[in-house]
N, C-alpha and C. Protein backbone atom coordinates (compact mmCIF):
# COMPACT_ATOMS: atom_id res chain seq x y z
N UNK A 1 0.85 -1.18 0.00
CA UNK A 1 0.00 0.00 0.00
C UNK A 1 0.89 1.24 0.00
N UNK A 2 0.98 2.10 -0.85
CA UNK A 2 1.52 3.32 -1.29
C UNK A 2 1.29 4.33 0.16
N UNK A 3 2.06 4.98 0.53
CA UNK A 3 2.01 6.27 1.62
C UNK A 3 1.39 7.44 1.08
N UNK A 4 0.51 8.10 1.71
CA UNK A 4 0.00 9.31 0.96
C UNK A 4 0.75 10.08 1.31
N UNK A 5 0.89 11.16 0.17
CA UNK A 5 1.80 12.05 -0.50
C UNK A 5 1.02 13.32 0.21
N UNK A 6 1.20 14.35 1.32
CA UNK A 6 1.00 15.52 1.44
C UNK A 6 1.44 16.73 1.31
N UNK A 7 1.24 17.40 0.29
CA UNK A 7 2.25 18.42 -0.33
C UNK A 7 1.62 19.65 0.52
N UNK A 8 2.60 20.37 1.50
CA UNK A 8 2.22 21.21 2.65
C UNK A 8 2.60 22.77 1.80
N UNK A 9 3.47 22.94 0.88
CA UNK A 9 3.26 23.97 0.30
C UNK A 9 2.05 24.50 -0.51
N UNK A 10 2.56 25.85 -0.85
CA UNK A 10 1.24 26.66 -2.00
C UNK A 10 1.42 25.85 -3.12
N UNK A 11 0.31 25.29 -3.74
CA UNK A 11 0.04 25.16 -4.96
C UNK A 11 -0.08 25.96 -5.98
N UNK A 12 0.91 26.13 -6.55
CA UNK A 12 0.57 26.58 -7.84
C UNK A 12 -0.15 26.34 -9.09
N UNK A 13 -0.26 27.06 -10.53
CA UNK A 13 -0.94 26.27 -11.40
C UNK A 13 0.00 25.35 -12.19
N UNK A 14 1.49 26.19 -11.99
CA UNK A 14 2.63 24.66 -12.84
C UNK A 14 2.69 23.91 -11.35
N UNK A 15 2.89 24.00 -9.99
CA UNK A 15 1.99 22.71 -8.87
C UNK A 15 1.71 22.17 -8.95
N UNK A 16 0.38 22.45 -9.65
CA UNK A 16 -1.07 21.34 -10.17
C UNK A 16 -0.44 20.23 -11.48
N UNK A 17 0.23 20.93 -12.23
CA UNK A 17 0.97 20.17 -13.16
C UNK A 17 2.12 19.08 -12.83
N UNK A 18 2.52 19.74 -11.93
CA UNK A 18 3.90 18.70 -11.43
C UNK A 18 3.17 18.29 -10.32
N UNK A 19 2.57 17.85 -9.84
CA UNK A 19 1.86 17.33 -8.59
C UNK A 19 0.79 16.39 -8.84
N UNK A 20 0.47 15.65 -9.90
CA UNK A 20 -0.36 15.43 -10.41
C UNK A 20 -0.71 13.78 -9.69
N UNK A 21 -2.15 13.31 -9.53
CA UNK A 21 -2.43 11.85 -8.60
C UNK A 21 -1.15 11.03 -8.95
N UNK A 22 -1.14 10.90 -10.31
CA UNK A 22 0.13 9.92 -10.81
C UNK A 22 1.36 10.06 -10.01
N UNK A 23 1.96 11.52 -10.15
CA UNK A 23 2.87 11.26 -9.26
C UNK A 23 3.18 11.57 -8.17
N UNK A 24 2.18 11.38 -7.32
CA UNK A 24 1.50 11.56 -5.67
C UNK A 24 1.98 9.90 -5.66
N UNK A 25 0.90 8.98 -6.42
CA UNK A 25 1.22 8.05 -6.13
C UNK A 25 2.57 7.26 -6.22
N UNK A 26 3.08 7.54 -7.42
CA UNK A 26 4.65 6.82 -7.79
C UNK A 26 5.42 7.13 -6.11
N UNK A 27 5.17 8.77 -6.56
CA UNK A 27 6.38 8.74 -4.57
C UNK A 27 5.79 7.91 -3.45
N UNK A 28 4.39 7.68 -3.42
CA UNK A 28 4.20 7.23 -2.60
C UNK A 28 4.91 5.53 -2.50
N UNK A 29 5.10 5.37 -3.73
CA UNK A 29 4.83 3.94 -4.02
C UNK A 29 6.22 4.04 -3.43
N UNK A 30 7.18 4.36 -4.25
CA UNK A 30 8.51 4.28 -3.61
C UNK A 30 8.93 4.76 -2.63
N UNK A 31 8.39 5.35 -1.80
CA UNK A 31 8.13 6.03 -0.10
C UNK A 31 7.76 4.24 0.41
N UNK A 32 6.81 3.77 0.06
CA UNK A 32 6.59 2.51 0.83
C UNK A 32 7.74 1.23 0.53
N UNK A 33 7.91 0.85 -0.71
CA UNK A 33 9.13 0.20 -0.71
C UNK A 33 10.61 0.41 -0.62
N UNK A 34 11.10 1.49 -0.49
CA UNK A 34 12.61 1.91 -0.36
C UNK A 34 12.83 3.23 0.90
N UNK A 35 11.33 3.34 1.74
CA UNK A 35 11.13 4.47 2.60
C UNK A 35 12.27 3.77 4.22
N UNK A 36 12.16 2.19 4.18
CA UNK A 36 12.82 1.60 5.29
C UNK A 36 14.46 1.78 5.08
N UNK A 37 14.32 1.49 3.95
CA UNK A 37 16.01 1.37 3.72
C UNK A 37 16.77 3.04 3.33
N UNK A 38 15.85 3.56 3.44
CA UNK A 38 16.45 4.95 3.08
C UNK A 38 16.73 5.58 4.52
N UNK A 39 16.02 5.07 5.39
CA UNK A 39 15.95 5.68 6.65
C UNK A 39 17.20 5.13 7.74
N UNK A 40 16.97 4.10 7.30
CA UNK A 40 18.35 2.64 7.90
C UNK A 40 19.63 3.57 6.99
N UNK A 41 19.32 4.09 5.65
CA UNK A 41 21.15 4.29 5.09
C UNK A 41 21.14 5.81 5.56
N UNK A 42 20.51 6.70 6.09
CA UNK A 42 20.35 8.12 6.70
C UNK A 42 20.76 8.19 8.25
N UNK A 43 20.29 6.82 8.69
CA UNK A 43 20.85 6.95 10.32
C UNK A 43 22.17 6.52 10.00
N UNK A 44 22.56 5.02 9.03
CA UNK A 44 23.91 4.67 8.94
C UNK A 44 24.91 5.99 8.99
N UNK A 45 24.45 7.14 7.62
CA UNK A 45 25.10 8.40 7.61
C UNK A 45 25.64 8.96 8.74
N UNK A 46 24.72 9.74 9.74
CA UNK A 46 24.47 10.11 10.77
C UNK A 46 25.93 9.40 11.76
N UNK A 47 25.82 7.86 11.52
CA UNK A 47 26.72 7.31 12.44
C UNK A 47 28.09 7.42 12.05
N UNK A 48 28.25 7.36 11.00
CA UNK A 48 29.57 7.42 10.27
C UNK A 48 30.06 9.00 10.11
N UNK A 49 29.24 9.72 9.98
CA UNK A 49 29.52 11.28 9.82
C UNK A 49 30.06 10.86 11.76
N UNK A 50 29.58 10.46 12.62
CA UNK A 50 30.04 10.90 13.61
C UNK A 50 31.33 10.13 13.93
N UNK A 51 31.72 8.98 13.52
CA UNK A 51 33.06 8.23 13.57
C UNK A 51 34.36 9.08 12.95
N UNK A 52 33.93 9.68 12.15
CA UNK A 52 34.82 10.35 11.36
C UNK A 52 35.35 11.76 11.96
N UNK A 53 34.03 12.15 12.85
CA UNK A 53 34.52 13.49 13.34
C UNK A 53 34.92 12.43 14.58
N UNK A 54 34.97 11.68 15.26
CA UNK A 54 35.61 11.40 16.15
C UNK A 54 37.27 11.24 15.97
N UNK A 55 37.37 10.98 14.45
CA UNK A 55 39.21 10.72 14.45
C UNK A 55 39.28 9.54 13.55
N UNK A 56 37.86 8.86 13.11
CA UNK A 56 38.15 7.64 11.91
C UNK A 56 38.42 8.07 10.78
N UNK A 57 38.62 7.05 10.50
CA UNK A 57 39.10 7.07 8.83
C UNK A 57 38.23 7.39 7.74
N UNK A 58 38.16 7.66 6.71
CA UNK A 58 38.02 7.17 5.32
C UNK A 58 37.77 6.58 4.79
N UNK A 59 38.75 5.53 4.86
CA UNK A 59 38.65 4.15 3.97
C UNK A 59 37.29 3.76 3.74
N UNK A 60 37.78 2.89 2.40
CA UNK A 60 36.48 2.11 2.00
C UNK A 60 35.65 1.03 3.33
N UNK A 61 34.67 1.12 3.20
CA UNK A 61 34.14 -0.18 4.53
C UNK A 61 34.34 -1.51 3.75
N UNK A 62 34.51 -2.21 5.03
CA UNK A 62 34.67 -3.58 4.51
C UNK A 62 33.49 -4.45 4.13
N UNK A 63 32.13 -4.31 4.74
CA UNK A 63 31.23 -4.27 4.33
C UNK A 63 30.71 -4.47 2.57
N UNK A 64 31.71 -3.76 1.75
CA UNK A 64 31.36 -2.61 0.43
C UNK A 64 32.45 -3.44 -0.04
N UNK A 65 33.15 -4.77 0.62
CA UNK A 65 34.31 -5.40 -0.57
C UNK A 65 34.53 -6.37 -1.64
N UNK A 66 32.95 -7.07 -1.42
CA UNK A 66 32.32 -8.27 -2.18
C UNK A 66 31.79 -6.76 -3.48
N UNK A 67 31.55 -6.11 -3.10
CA UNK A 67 30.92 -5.26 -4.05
C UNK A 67 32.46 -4.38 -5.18
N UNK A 68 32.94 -4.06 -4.83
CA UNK A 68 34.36 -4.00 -4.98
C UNK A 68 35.03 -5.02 -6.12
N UNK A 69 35.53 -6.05 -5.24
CA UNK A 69 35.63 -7.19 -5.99
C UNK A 69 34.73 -8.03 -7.10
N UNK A 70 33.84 -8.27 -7.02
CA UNK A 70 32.58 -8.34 -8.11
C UNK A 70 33.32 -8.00 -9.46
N UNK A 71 32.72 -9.15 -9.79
CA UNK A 71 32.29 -9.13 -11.50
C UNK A 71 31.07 -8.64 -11.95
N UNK A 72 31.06 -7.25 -12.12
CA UNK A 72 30.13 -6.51 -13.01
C UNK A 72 29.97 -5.31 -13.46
N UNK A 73 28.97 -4.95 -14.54
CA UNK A 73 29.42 -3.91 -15.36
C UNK A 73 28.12 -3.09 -15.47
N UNK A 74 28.59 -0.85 -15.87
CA UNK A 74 26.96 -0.63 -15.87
C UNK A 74 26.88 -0.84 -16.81
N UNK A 75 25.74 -0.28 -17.25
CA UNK A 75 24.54 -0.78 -18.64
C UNK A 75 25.46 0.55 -19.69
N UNK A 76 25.52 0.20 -20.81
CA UNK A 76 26.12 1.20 -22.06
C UNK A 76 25.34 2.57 -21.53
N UNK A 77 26.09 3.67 -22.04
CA UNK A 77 25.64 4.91 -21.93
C UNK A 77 24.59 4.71 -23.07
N UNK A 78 23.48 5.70 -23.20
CA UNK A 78 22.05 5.93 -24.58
C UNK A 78 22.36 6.44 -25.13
N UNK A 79 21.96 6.10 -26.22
CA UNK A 79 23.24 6.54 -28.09
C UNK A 79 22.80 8.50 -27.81
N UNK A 80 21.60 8.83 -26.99
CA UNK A 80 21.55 10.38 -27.01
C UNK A 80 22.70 11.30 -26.00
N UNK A 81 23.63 10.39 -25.12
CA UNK A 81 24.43 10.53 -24.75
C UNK A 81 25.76 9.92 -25.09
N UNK A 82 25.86 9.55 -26.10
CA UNK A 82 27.37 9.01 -26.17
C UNK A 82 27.91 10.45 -26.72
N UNK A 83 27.73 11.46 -27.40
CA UNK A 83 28.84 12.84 -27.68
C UNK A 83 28.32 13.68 -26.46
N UNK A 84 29.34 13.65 -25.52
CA UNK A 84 29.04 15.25 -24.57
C UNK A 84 30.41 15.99 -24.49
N UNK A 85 30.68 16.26 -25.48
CA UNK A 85 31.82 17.20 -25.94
C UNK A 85 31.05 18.82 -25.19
N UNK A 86 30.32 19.11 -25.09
CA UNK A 86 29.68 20.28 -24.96
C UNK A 86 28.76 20.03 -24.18
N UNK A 87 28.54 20.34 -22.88
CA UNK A 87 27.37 20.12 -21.84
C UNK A 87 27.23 21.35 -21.09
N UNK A 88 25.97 22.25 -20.78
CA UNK A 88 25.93 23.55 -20.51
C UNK A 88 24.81 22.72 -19.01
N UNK A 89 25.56 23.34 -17.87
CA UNK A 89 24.64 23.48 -16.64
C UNK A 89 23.87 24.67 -16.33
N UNK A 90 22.91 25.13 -16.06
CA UNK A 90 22.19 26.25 -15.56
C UNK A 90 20.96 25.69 -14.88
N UNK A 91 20.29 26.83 -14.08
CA UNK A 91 19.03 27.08 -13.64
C UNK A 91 18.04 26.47 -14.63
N UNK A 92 16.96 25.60 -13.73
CA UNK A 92 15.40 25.21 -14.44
C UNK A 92 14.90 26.29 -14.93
N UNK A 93 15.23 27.79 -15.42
CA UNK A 93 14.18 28.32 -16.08
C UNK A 93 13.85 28.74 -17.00
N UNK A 94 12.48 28.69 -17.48
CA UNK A 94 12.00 28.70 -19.25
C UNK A 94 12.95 29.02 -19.81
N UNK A 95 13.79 30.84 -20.04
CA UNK A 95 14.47 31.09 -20.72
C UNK A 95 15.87 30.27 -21.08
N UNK A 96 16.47 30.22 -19.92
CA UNK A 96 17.54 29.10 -19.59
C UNK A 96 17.66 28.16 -20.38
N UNK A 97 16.27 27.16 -20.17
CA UNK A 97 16.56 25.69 -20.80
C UNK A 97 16.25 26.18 -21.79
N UNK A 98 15.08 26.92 -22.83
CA UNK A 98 15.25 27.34 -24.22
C UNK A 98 16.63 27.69 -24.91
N UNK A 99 17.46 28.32 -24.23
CA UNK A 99 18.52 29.24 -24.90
C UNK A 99 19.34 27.88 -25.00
N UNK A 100 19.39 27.28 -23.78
CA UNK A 100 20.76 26.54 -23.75
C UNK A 100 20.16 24.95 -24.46
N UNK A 101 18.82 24.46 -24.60
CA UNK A 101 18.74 23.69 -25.86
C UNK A 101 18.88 24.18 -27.18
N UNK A 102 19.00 24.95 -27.57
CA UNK A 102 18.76 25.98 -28.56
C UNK A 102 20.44 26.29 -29.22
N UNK A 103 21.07 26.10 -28.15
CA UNK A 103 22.53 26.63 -28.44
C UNK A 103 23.49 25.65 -29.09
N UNK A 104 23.07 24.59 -29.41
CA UNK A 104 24.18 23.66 -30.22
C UNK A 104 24.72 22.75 -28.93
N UNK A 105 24.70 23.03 -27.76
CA UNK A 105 25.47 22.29 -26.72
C UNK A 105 24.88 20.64 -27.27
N UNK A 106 25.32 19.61 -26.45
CA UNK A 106 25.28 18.33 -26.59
C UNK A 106 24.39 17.82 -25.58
N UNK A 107 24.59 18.81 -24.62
CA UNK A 107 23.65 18.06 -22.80
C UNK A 107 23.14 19.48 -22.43
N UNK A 108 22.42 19.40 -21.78
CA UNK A 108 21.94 20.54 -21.02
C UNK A 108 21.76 19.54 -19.18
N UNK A 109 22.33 19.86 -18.47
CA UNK A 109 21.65 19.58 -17.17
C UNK A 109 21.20 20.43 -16.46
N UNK A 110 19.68 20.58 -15.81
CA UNK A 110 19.04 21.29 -15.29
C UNK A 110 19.90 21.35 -13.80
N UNK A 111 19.97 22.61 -13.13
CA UNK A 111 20.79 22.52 -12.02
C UNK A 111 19.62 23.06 -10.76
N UNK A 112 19.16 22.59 -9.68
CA UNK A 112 17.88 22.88 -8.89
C UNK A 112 18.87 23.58 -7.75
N UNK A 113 20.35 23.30 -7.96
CA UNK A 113 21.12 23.92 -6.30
C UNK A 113 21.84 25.04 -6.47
N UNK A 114 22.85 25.02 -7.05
CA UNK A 114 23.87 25.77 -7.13
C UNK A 114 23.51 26.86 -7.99
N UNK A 115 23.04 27.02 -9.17
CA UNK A 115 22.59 27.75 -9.66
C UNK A 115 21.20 28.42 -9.98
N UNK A 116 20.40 28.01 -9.05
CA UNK A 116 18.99 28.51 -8.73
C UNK A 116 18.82 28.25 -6.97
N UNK A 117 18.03 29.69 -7.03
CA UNK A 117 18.11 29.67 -5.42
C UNK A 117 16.83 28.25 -4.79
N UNK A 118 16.88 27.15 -4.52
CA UNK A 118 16.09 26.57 -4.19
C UNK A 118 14.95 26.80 -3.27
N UNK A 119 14.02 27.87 -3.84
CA UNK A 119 12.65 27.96 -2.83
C UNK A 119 11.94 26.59 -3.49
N UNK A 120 10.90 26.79 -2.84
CA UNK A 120 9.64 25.87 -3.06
C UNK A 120 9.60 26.74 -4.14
N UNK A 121 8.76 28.18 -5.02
CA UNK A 121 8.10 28.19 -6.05
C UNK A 121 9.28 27.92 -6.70
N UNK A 122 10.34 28.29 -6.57
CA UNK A 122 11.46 28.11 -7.59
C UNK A 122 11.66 26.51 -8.17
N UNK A 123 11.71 25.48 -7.30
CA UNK A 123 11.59 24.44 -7.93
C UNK A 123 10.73 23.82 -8.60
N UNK A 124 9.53 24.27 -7.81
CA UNK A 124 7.88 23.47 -8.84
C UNK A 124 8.02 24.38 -10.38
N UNK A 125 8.26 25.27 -10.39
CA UNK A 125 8.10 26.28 -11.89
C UNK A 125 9.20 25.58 -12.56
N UNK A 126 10.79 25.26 -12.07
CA UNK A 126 11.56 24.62 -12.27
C UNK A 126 10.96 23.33 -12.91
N UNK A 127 10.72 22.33 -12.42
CA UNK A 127 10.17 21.59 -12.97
C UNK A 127 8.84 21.40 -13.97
N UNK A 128 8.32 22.39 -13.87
CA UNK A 128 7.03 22.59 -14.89
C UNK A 128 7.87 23.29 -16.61
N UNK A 129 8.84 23.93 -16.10
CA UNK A 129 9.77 24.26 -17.01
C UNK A 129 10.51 22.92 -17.98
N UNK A 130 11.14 21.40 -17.58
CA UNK A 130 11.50 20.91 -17.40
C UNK A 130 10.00 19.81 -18.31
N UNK A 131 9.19 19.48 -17.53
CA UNK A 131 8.18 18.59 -18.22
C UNK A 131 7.58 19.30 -19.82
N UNK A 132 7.69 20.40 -19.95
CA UNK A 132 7.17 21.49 -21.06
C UNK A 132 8.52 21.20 -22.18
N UNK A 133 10.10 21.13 -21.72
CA UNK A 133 10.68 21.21 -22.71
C UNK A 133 10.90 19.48 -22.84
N UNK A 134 10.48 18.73 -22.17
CA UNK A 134 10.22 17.12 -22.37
C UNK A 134 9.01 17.03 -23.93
N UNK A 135 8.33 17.63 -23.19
CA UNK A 135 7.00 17.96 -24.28
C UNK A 135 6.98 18.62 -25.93
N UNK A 136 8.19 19.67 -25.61
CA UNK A 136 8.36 20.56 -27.09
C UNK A 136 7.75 21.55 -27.15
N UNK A 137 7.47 22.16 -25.64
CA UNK A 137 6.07 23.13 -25.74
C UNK A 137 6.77 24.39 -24.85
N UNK A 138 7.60 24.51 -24.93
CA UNK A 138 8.50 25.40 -23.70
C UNK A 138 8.71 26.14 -24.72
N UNK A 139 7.76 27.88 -23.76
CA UNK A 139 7.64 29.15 -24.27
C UNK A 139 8.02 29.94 -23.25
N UNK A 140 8.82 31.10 -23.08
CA UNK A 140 9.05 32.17 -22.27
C UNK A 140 8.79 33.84 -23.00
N UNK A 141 7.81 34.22 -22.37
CA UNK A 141 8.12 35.98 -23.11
C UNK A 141 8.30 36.74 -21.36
N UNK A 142 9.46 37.92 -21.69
CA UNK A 142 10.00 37.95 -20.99
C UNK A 142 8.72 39.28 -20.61
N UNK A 143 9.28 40.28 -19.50
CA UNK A 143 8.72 41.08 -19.20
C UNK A 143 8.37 42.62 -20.19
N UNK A 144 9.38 42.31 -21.15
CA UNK A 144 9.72 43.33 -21.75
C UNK A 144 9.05 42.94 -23.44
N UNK A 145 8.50 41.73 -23.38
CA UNK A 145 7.11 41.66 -24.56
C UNK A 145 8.05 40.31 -25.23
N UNK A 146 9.51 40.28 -25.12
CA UNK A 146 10.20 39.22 -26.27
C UNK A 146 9.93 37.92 -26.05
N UNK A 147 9.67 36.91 -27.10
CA UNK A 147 9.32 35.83 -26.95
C UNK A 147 10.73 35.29 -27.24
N UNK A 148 10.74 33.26 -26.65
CA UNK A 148 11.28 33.10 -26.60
C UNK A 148 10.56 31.25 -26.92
N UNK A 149 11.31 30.68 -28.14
CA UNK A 149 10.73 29.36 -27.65
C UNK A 149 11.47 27.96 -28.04
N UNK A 150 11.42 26.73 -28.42
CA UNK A 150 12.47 25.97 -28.56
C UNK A 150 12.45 25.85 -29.73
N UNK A 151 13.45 25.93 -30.59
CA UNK A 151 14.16 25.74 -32.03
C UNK A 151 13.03 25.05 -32.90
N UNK A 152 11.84 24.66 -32.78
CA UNK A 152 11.01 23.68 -33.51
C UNK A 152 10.33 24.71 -33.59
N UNK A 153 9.99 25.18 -32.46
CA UNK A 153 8.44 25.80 -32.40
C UNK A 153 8.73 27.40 -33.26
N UNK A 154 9.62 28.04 -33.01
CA UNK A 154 10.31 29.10 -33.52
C UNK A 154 10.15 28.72 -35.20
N UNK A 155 11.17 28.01 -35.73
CA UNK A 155 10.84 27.51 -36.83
C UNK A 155 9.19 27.98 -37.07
N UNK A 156 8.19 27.08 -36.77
CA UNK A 156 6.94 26.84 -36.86
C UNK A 156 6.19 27.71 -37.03
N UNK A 157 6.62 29.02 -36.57
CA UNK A 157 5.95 30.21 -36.06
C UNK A 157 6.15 30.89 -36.89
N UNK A 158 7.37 30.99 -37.49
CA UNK A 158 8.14 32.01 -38.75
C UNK A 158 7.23 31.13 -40.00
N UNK A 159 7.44 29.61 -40.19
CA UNK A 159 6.55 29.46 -41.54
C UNK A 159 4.99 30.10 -41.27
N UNK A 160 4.34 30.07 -40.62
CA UNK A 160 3.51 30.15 -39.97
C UNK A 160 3.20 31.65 -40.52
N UNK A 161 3.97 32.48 -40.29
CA UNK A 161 3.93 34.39 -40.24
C UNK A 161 4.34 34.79 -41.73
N UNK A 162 5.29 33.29 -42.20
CA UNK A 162 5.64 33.67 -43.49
C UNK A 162 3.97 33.43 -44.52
N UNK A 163 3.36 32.27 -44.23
CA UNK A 163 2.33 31.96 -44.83
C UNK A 163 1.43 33.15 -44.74
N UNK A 164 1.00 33.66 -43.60
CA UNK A 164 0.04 34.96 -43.33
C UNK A 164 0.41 36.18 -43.83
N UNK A 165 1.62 36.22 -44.22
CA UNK A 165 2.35 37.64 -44.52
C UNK A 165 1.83 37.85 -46.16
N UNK A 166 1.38 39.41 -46.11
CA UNK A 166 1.08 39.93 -47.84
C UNK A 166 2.34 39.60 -48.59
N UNK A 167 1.85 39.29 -49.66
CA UNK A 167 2.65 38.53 -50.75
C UNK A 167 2.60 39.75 -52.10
């Protein structure tokens, strides 16, 4: 049985989008099967953060040496990642991920810490930003009237203005 999901912040209307039963339930789902062992490897933390400030070591645990030793391998990188000659990090937002898919780079990784201040609205818009350019539908006009949108849709818009335009 899945844990219910109570989202104690403001809802927004990209909220409502990223918050959606589906994935109320998925967290929940994985809140109930990996919620024990996450809690067991958070106290482990806790204990080891404190061995260490006591004067321990480093080292690998011995625990972690069958794993170590092991015969095995990860899974191939996805042929949409095998060239990252060019990978641009920034902030989840509209303009951001437009410009920097837009720019020839190879990767874009959305950055939720270091380069965006992590509030609550900042991340839900973040991510509504994020499911929109999953989609092909990621539009920004800024305050100052300029639009802004992803390399398809731009395209689309110009045939689009070219077709309507007096001839």
């Amino acid at each position: 049985m899945p844990h219910a999901i109570d989202i104690t912040g403001p809802i927004s209307a990209d909220g409502k989008r990223v918050f959606t039963a589906e994935a109320l339930r998925f967290v929940g789902e994985l809140e109930a099967k990996f919620g024990p062992v996450r809690t067991s490897l958070l106290e482990r933390r806790q204990k080891r953060d404190a061995e260490i400030a006591a004067g321990g070591s480093y080292g690998l645990l011995a625990e972690t040496e069958a794993v170590r030793r092991g015969d095995w391998k990860v899974a191939a990188t996805p042929a949409d990642l095998q060239r990252r000659h060019v990978e641009i990090t920034g902030p989840a937002e509209r303009k951001m991920v437009i410009n920097a898919l837009g720019c020839g780079a190879d990767v874009f990784m959305a950055d939720f810490e270091d380069s965006l201040s992590p509030t609550w609205d900042n991340i839900v818009t973040g991510q509504a930003a994020l499911i929109d350019a999953v989609r092909r539908t990621l539009t920004y006009t800024s305050p100052e009237g300029k639009h802004y949108a992803l390399a398809e849709q731009a395209r689309d818009a110009d045939r689009a203005a070219a077709r309507l335009a007096p001839r």
